[in-house]
Protein backbone atom coordinates (compact mmCIF):
# COMPACT_ATOMS: atom_id res chain seq x y z
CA UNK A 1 -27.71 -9.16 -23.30
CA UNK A 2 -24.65 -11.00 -25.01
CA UNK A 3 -21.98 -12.41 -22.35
CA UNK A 4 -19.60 -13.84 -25.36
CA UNK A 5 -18.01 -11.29 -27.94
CA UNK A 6 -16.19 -12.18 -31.13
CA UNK A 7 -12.91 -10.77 -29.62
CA UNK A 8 -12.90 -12.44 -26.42
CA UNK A 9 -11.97 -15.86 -26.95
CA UNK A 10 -12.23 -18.32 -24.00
CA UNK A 11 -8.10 -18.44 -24.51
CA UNK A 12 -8.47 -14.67 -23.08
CA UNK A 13 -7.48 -14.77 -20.19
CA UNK A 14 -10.11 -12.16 -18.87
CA UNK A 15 -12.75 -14.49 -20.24
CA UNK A 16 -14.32 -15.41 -17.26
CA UNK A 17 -14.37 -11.96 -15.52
CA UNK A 18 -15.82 -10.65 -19.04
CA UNK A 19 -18.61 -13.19 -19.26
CA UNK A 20 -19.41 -12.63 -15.42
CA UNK A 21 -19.52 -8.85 -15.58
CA UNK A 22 -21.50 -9.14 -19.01
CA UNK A 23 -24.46 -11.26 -17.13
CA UNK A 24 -24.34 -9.27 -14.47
CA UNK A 25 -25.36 -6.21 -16.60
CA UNK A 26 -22.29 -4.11 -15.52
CA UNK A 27 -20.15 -3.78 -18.84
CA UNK A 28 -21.75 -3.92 -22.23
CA UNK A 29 -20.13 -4.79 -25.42
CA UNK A 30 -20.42 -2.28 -28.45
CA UNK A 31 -23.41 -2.95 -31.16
CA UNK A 32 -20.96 -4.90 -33.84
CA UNK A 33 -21.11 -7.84 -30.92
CA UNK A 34 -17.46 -6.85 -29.59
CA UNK A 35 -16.36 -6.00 -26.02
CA UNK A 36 -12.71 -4.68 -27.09
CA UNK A 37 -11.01 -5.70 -24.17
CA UNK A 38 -7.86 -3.88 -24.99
CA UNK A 39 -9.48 -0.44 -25.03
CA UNK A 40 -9.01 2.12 -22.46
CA UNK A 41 -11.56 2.64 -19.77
CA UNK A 42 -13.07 6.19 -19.81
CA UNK A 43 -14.20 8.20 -16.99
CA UNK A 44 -17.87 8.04 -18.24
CA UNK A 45 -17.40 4.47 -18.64
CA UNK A 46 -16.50 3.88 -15.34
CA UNK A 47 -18.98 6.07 -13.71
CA UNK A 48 -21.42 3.91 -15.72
CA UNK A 49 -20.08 0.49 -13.97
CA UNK A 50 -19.84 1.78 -11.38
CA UNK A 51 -22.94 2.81 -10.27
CA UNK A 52 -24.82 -0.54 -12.02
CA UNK A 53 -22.68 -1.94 -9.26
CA UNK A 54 -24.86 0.18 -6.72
CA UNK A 55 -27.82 0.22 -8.12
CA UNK A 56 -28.47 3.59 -6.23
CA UNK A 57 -31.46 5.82 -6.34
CA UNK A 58 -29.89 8.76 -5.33
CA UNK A 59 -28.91 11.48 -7.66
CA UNK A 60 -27.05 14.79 -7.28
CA UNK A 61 -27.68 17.63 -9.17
CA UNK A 62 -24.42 18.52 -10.13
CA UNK A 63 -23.93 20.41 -13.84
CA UNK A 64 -20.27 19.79 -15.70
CA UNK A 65 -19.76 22.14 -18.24
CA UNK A 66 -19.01 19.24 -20.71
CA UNK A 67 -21.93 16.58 -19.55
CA UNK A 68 -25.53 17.84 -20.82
CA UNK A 69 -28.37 16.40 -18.92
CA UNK A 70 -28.91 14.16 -21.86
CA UNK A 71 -25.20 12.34 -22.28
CA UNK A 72 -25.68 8.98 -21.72
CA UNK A 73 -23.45 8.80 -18.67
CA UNK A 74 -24.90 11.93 -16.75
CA UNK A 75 -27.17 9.65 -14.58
CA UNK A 76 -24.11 7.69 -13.41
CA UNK A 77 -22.27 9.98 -12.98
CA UNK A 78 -25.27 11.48 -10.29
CA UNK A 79 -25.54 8.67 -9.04
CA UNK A 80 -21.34 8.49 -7.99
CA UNK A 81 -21.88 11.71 -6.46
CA UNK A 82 -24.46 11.21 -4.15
CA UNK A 83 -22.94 7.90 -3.80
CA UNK A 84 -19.86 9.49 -2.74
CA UNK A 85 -17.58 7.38 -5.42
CA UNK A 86 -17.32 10.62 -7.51
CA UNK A 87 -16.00 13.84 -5.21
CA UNK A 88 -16.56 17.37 -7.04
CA UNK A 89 -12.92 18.32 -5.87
CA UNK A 90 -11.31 16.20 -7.92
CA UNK A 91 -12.50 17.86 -10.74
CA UNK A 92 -10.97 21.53 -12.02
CA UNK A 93 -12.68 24.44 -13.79
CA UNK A 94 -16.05 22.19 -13.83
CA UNK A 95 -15.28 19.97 -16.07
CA UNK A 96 -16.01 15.94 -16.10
CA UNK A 97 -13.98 15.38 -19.04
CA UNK A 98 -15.81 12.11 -19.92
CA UNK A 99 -13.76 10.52 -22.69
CA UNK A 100 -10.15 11.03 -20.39
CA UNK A 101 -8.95 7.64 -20.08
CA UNK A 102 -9.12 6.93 -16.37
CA UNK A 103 -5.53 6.55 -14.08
CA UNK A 104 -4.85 3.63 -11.75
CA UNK A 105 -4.88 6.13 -9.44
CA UNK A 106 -8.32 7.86 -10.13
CA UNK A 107 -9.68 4.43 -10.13
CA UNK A 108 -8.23 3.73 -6.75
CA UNK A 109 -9.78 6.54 -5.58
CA UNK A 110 -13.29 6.17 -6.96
CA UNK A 111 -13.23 1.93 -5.60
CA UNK A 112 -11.92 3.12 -2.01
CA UNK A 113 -14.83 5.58 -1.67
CA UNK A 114 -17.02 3.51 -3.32
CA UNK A 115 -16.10 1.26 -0.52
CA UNK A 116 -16.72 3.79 2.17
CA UNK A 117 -19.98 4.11 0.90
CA UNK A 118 -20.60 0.63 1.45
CA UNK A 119 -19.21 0.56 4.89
CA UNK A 120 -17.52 3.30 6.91
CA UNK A 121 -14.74 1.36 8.36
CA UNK A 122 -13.17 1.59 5.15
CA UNK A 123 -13.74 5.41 4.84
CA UNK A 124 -11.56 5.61 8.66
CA UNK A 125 -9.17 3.44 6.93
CA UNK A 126 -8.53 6.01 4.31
CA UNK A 127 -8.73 9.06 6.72
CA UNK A 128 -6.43 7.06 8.88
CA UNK A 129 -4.14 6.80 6.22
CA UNK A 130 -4.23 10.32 4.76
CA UNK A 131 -3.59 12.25 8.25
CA UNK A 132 -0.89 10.23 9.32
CA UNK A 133 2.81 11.17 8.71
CA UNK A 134 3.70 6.98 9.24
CA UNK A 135 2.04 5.95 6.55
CA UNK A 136 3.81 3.73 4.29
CA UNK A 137 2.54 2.52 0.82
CA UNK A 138 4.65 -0.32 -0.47
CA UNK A 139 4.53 1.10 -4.00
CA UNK A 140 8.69 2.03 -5.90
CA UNK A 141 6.47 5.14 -6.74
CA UNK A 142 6.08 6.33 -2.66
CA UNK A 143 10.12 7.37 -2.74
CA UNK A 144 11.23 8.14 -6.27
CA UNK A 145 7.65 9.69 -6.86
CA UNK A 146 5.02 10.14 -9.80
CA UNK A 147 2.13 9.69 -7.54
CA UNK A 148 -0.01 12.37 -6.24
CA UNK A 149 0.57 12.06 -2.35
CA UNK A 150 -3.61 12.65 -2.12
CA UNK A 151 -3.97 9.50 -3.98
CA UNK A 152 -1.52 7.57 -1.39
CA UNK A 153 -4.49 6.48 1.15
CA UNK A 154 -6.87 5.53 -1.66
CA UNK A 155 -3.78 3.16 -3.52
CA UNK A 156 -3.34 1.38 0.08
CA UNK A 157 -7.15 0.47 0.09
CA UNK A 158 -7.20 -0.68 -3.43
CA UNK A 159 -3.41 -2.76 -2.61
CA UNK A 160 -3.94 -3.59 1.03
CA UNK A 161 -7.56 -5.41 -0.04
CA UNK A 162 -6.24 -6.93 -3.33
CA UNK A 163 -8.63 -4.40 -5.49
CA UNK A 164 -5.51 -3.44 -7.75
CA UNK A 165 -1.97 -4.76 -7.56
CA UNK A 166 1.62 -3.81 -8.54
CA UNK A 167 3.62 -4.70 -12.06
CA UNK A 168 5.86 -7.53 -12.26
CA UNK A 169 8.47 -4.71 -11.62
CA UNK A 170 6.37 -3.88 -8.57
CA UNK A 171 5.26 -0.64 -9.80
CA UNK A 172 2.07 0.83 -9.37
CA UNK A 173 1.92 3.24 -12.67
CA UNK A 174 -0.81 5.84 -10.77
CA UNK A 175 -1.33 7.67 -13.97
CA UNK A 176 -1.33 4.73 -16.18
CA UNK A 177 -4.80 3.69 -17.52
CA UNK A 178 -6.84 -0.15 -17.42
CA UNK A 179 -8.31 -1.62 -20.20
CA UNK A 180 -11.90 -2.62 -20.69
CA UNK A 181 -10.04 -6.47 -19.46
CA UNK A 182 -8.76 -5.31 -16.71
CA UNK A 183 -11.60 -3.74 -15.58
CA UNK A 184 -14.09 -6.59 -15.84
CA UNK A 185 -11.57 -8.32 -12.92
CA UNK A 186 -11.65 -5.34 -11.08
CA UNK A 187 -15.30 -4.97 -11.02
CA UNK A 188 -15.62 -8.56 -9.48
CA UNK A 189 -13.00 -8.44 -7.09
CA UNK A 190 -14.87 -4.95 -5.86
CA UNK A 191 -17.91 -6.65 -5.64
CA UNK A 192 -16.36 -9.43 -3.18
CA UNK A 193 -14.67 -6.91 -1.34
CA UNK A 194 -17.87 -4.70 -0.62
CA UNK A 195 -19.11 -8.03 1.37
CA UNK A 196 -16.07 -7.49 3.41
CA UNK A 197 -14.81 -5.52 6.22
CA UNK A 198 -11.36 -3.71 6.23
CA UNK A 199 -10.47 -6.21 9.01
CA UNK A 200 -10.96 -9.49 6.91
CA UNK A 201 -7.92 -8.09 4.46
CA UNK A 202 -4.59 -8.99 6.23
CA UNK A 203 -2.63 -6.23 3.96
CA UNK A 204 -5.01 -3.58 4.87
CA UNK A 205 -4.01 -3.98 8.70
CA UNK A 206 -0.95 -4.00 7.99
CA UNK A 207 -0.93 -0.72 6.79
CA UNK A 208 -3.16 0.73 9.08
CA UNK A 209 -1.04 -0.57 11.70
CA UNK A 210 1.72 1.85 10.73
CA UNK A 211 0.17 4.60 10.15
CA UNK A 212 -1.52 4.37 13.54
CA UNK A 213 2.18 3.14 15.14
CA UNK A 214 4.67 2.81 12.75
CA UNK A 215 4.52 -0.57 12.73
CA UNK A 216 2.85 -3.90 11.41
CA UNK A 217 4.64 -6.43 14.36
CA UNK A 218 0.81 -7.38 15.66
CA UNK A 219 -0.74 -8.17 12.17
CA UNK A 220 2.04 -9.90 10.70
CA UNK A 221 3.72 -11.82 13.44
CA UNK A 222 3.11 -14.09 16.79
CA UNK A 223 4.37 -11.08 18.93
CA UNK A 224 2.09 -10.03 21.42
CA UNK A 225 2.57 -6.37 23.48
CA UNK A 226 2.60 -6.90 27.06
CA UNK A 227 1.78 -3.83 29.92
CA UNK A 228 4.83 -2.32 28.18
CA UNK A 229 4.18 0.27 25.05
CA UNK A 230 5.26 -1.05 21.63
CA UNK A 231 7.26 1.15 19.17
CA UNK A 232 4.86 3.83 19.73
CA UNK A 233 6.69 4.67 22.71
CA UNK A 234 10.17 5.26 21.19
CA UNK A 235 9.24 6.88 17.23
CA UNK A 236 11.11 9.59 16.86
CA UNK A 237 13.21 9.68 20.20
CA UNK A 238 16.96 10.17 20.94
CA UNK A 239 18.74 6.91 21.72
CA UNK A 240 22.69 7.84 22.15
CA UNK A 241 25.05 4.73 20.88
CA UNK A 242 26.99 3.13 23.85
CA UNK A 243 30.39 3.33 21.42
CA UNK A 244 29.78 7.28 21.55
CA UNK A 245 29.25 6.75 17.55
CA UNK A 246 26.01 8.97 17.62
CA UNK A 247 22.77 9.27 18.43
CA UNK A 248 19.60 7.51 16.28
CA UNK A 249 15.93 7.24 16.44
CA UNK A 250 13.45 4.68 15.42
CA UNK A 251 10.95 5.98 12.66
CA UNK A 252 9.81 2.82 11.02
CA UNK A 253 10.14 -0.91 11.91
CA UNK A 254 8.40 -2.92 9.29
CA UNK A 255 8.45 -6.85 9.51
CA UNK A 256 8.44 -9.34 6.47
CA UNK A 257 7.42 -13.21 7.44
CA UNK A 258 10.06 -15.38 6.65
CA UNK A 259 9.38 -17.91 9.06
CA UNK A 260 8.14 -20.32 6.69
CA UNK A 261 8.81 -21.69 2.75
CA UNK A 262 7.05 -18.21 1.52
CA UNK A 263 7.52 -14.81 2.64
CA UNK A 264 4.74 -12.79 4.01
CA UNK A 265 3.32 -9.67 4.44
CA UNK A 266 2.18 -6.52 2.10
CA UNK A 267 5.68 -4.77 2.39
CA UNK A 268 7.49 -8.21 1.51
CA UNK A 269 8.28 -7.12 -2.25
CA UNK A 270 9.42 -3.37 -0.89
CA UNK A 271 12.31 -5.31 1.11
CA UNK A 272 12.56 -8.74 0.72
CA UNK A 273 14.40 -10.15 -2.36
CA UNK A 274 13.46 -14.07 -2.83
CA UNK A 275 15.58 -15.21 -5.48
CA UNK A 276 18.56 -13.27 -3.25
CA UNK A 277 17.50 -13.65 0.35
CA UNK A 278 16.11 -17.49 -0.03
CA UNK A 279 18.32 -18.94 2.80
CA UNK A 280 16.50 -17.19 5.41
CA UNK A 281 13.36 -18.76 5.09
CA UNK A 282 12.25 -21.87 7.11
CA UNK A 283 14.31 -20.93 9.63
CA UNK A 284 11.76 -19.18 11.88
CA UNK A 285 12.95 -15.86 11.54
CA UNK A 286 11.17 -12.17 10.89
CA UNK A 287 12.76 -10.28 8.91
CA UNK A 288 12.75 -6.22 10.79
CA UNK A 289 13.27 -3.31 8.06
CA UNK A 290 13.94 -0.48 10.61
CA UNK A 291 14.05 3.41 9.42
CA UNK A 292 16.10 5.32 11.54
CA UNK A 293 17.87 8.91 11.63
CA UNK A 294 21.06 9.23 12.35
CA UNK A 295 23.78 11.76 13.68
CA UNK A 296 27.07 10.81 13.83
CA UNK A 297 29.92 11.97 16.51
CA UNK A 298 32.59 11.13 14.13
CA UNK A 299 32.81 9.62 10.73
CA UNK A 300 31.38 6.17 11.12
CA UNK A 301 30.41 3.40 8.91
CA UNK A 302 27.18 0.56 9.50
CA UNK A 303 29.18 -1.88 10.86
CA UNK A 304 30.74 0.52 13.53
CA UNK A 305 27.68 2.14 14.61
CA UNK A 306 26.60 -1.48 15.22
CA UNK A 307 29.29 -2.81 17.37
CA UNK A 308 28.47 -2.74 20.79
CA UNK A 309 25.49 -0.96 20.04
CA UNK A 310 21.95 -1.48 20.97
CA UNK A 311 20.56 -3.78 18.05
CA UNK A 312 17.35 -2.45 17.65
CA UNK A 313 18.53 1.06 17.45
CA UNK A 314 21.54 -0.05 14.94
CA UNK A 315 21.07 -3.04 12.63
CA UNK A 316 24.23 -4.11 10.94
CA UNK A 317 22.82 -5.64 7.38
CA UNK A 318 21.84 -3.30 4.76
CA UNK A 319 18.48 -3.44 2.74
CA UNK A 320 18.99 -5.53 -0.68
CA UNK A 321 20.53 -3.84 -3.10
CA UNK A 322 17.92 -4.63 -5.79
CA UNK A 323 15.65 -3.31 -3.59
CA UNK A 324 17.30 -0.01 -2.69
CA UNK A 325 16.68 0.35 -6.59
CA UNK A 326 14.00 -0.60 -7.24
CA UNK A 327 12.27 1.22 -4.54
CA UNK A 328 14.08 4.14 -4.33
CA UNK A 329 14.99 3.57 -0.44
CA UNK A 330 17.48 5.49 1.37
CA UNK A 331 20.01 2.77 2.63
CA UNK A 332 23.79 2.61 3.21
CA UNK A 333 25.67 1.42 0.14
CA UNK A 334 28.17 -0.80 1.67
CA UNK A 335 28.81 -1.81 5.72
CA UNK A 336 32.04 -1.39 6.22
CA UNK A 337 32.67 2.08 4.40
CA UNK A 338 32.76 5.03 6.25
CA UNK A 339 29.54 6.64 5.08
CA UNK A 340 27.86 8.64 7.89
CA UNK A 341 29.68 11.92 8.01
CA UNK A 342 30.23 13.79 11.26
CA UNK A 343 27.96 17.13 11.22
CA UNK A 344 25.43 15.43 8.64
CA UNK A 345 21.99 13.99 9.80
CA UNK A 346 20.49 10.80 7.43
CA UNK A 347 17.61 9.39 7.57
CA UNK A 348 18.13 5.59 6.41
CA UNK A 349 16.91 1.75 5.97
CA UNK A 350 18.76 -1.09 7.22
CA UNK A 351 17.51 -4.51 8.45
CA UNK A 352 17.32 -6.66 11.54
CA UNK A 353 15.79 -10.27 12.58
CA UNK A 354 13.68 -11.92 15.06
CA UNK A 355 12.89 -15.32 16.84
CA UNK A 356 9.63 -16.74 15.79
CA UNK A 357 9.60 -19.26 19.33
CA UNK A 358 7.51 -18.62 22.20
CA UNK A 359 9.46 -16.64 24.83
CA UNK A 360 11.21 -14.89 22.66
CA UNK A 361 11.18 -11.01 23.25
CA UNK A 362 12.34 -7.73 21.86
CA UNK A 363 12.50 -4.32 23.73
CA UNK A 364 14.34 -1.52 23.73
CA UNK A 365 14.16 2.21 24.85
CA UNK A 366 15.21 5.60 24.18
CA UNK A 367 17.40 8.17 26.39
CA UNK A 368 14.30 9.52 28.35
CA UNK A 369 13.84 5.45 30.08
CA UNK A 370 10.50 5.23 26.85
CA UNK A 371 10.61 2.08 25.93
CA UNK A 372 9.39 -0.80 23.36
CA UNK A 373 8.60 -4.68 24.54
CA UNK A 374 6.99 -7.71 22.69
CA UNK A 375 7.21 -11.16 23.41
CA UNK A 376 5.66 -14.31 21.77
CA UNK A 377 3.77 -15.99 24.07
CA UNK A 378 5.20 -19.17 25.70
């Protein structure tokens, strides 16, 4: 088989992926000795990587109305079925539709279960994900929308291990479509992955972490829980402001590390602006991004609820402002303006910080005595 084409010069800068998935047997290039790197991946195409990737025996005996038993992509696409890469669901009024280009998140889909196949721990991570109301995909597309919430669980696998990854305007684009490129670095970074467990992928914890507690404190930081529950404990519970200003629950605290020179953590673009935000880092300090509702006694701004309030129920800074727009996230516009309204109940962003030295602790609890408590280990 040919692993150079004419169009794929080594300037390209999928040229090594191209050449690798080319020896490997998984992508062909056309008969005229060309790989067109810039074309759209297909469904049938992908089905037919796919399952060289597997190598699988198994077949279903499934009939699309639009695949004979003789198209050259019908055994593939068997194969993804029994495989488990392919689900019959997905598809309406039984058809395949073969030449549809395939979506970011289709593909997302098909690699997740594709890695479920390959180990189960990574079909809990997507059930995990997809029957919990906590779950949080960093993606501008999870607020302001254009993705299918099904697809949510399958885009945190593909982001959380590294499969697929966000624009340079952090978007995800679920129903854009890859190019035959694109795909040849997807195809190796799945094959690495499959050797892997959902555990090895820092990102994917993270995310699993909050949709089991709301929270990704014990992947992403030194904080340790103690016999005390963690943030589990408070979610969703009344906490009434000292300063009578209302009463607020916890539904989200989500850390960024900016203890060192670079920021860390999966949810770092959804929150953290570098270029604005630089100062903090080095310093030792988290950064918190609490979610909280709110229900003002009075007409109240940020900075008010915060005075003489409990800190972790009432951070005074709100989220960037680039972020706020660029992910769509519900957060006061200024702190000092009075924009809680008495009589009105918001649900909002706003962000705290935390001590990276050992001894350090934060805790907190709700009216009914629940409470929250992590320390960093002296």
């Amino acid at each position: 088989t040919k692993t150079t084409f004419k169009d794929v010069p080594k300037s390209h800068w999928a040229y090594e992926s191209i050449k690798q998935v080319a020896e490997k047997g998984l992508v062909t290039g056309y008969e005229d000795s060309t790989y067109r790197p810039s074309a759209q991946v297909t469904r049938a195409e992908f089905a037919t990587f796919l399952a060289r990737v597997f190598e699988s025996n198994e077949r279903a005996t499934v009939s699309f109305n639009d695949i004979s038993d003789t198209h050259w992509a019908n055994e593939a696409i068997q194969e993804g079925l029994a495989l488990g890469f392919i689900k019959l669901e997905d598809f309406s009024k039984n058809k395949f539709e073969p030449n549809k280009p395939m979506t970011r998140g289709e593909m997302s889909r098909w690699l997740a279960n594709g890695l479920a196949h390959a180990n189960a721990d990574y079909g809990k991570a997507i059930e995990e994900m997809a029957n919990s109301s906590l779950t949080l995909i960093p993606i501008p597309e999870f607020y302001s929308g254009g993705v299918n919430k099904k697809d949510l669980p399958y885009i945190g696998v593909a982001l959380g291990t590294g499969l697929l990854s966000g624009y340079e305007d952090f978007t995800f684009k679920p129903n854009g479509n890859t190019t035959r490129a694109e795909v040849a670095t997807i195809l190796i970074r799945f094959m690495d992955t499959m050797k892997k467990a959902p555990s090895d992928f820092t990102g994917l914890q993270e995310l699993l972490e909050v949709a089991d507690t709301g929270t990704n404190i014990l992947t992403i930081t030194n904080f340790k829980k103690t016999k005390y529950t963690g943030y589990e404990g408070v979610l969703g519970k009344p906490h009434t402001y000292l300063n009578k200003t209302g009463v607020s629950t916890i539904e989200h605290a989500i850390f960024v590390d900016t203890t060192g020179s670079k920021p860390k953590g999966i949810f770092k673009d959804m929150f953290y602006n570098e270029k604005a935000e630089a100062p903090l880092l080095n310093k030792g300090k988290y950064r918190i991004y609490y979610e909280y509702t709110f229900k003002p006694n009075r007409d109240v701004s940020l900075q008010s609820i915060s005075n003489g309030s409990d800190m972790h129920f009432a951070s005074p800074v709100m989220v960037n402002q680039s972020k706020v727009e660029q992910f769509n996230i519900a957060s006061p516009k200024s702190s000092t303006k009075n924009e809680f309204l008495k009589g009105e109940t918001y649900r909002y962003w706003a962000q705290n910080v935390a001590n990276s030295r050992p001894g350090e602790e934060i805790s907190s609890h709700s009216n009914d005595g629940s409470l929250f408590y992590y320390e960093v280990p002296k």
